[in-house]
N, C-alpha and C. Protein backbone atom coordinates (compact mmCIF):
# COMPACT_ATOMS: atom_id res chain seq x y z
N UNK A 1 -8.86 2.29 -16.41
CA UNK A 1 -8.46 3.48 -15.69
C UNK A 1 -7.22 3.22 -14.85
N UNK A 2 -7.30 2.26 -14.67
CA UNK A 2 -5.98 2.13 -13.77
C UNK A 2 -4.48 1.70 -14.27
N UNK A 3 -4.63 1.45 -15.60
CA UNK A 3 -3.40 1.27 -16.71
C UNK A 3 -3.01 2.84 -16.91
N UNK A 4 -3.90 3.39 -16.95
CA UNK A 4 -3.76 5.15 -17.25
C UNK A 4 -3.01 5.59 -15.84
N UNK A 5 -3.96 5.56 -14.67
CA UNK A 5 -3.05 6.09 -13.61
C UNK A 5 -1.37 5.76 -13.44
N UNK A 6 -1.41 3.87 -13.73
CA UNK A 6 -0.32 3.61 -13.59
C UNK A 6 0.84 3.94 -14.67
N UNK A 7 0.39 4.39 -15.81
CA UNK A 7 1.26 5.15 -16.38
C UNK A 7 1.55 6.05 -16.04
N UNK A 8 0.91 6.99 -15.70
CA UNK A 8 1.36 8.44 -14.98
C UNK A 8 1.92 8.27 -13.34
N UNK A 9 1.62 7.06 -13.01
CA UNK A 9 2.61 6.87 -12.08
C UNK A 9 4.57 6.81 -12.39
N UNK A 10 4.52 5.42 -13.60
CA UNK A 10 5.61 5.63 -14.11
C UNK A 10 6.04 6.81 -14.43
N UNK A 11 5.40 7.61 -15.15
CA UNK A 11 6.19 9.20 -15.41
C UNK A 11 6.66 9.96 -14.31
N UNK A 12 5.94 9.38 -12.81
CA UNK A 12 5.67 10.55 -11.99
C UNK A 12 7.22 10.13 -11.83
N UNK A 13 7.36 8.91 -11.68
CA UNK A 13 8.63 8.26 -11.16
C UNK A 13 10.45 8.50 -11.90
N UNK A 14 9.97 9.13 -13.00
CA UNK A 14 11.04 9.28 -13.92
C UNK A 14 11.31 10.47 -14.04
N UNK A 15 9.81 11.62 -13.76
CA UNK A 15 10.68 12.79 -13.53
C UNK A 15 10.43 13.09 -11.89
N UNK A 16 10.49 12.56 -11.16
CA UNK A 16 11.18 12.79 -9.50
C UNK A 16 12.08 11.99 -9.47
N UNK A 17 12.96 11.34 -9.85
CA UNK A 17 14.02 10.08 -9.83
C UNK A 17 14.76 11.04 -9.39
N UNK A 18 15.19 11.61 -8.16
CA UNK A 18 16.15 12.13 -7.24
C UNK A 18 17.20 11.36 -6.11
N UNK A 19 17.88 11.70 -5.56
CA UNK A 19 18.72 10.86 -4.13
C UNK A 19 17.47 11.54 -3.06
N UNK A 20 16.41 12.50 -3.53
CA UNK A 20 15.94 12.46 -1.60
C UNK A 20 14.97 11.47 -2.10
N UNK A 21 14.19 10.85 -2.61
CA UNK A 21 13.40 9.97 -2.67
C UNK A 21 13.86 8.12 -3.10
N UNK A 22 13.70 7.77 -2.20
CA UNK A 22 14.15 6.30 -1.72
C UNK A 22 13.84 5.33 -3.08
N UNK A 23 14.42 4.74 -3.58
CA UNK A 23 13.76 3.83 -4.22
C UNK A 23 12.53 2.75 -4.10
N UNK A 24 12.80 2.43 -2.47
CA UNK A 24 11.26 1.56 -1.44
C UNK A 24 10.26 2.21 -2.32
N UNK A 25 10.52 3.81 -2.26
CA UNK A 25 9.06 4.84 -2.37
C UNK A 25 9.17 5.11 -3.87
N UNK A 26 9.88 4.72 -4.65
CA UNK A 26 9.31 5.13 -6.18
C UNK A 26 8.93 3.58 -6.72
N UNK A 27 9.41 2.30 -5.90
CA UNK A 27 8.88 1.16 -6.35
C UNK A 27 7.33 1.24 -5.56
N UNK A 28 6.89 1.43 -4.45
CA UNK A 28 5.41 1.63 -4.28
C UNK A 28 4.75 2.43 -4.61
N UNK A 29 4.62 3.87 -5.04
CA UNK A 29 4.41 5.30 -6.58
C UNK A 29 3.35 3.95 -6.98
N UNK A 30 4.48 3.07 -7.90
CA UNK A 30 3.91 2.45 -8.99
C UNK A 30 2.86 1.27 -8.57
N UNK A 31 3.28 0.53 -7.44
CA UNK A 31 2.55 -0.52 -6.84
C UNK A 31 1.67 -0.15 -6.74
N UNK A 32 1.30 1.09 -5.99
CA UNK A 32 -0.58 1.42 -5.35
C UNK A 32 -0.76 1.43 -6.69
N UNK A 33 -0.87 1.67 -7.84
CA UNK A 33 -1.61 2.00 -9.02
C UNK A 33 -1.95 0.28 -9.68
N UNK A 34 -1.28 -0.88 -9.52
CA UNK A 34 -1.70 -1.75 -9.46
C UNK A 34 -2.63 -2.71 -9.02
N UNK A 35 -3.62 -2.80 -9.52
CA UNK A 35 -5.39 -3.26 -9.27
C UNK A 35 -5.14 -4.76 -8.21
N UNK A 36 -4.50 -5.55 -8.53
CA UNK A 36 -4.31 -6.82 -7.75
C UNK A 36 -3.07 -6.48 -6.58
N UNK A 37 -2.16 -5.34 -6.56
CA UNK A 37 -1.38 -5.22 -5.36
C UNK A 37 -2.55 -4.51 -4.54
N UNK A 38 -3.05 -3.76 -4.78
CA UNK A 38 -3.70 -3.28 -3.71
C UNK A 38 -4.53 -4.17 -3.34
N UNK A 39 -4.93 -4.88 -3.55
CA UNK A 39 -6.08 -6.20 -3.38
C UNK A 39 -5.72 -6.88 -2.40
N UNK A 40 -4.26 -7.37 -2.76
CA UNK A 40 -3.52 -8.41 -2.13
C UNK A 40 -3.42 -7.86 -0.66
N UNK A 41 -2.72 -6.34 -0.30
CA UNK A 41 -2.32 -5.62 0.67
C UNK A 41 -3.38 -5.67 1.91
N UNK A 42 -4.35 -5.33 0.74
CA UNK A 42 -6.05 -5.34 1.87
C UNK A 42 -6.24 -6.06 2.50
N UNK A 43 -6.03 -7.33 1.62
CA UNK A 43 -6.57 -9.11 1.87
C UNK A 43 -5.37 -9.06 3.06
N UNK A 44 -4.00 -8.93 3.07
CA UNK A 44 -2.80 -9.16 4.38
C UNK A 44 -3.51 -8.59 5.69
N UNK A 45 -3.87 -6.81 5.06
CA UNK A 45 -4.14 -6.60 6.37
C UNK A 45 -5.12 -7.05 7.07
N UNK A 46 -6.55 -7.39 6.37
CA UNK A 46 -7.38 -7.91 6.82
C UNK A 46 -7.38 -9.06 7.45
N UNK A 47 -6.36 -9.74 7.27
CA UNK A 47 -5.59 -11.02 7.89
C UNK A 47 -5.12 -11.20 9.20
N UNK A 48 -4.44 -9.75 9.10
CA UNK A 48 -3.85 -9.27 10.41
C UNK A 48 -4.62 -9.03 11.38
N UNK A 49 -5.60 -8.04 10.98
CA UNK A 49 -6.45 -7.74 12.15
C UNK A 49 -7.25 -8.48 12.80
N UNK A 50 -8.01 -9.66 11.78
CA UNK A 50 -8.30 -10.62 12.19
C UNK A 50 -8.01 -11.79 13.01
N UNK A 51 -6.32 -11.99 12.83
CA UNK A 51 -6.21 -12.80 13.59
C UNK A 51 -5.72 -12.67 14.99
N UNK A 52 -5.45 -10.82 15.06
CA UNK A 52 -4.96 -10.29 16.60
C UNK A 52 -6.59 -10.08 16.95
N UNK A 53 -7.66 -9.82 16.31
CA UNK A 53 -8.95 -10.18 17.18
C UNK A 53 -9.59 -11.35 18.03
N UNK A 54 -8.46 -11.90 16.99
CA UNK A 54 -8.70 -13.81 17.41
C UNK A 54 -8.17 -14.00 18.57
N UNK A 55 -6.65 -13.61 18.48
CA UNK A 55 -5.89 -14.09 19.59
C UNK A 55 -6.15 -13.00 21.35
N UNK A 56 -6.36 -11.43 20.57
CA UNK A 56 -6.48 -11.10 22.05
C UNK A 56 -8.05 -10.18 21.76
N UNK A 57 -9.46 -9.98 21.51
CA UNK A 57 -10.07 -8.74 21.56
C UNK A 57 -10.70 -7.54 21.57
N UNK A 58 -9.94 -7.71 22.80
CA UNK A 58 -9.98 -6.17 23.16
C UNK A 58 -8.79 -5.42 22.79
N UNK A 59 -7.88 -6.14 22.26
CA UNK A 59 -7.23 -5.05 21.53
C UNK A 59 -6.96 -3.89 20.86
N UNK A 60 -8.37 -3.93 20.53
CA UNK A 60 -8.47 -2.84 19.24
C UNK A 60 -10.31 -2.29 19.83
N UNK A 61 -10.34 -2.04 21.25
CA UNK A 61 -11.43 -0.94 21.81
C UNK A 61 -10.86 0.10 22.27
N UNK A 62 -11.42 0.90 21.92
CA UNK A 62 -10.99 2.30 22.13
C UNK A 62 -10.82 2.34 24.00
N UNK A 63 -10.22 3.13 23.95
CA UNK A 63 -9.10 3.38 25.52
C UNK A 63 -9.54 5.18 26.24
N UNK A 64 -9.92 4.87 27.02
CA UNK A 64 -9.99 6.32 27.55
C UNK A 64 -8.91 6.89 28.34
């Protein structure tokens, strides 16, 4: 299923290939449809948050 999406990603990308849309944003179109980029992205952020829990927290409690 996700060879399928990411084909129709490619299409989406070939017919919007305009100047208002950035290339950053028609090279990620195609990325999210990739089973191991999104994996990878998760695994970073989960990295991240983890290690600013480490270093400070309360960082990330809600604030009134």
């Amino acid at each position: 299923m996700i060879s399928e999406l990411g084909k129709a990603a490619e299409t989406l990308v070939v017919e919007r290939n305009d100047d208002m849309i950035s290339s950053r944003l028609l090279e990620l179109r195609v990325k999210i449809h990739d089973e191991n980029y999104v994996n990878n992205a998760i695994q970073r952020i989960a990295q991240v948050i983890s290690r600013k829990l480490v270093e400070d927290p309360n960082e990330f409690l809600f604030r009134e």
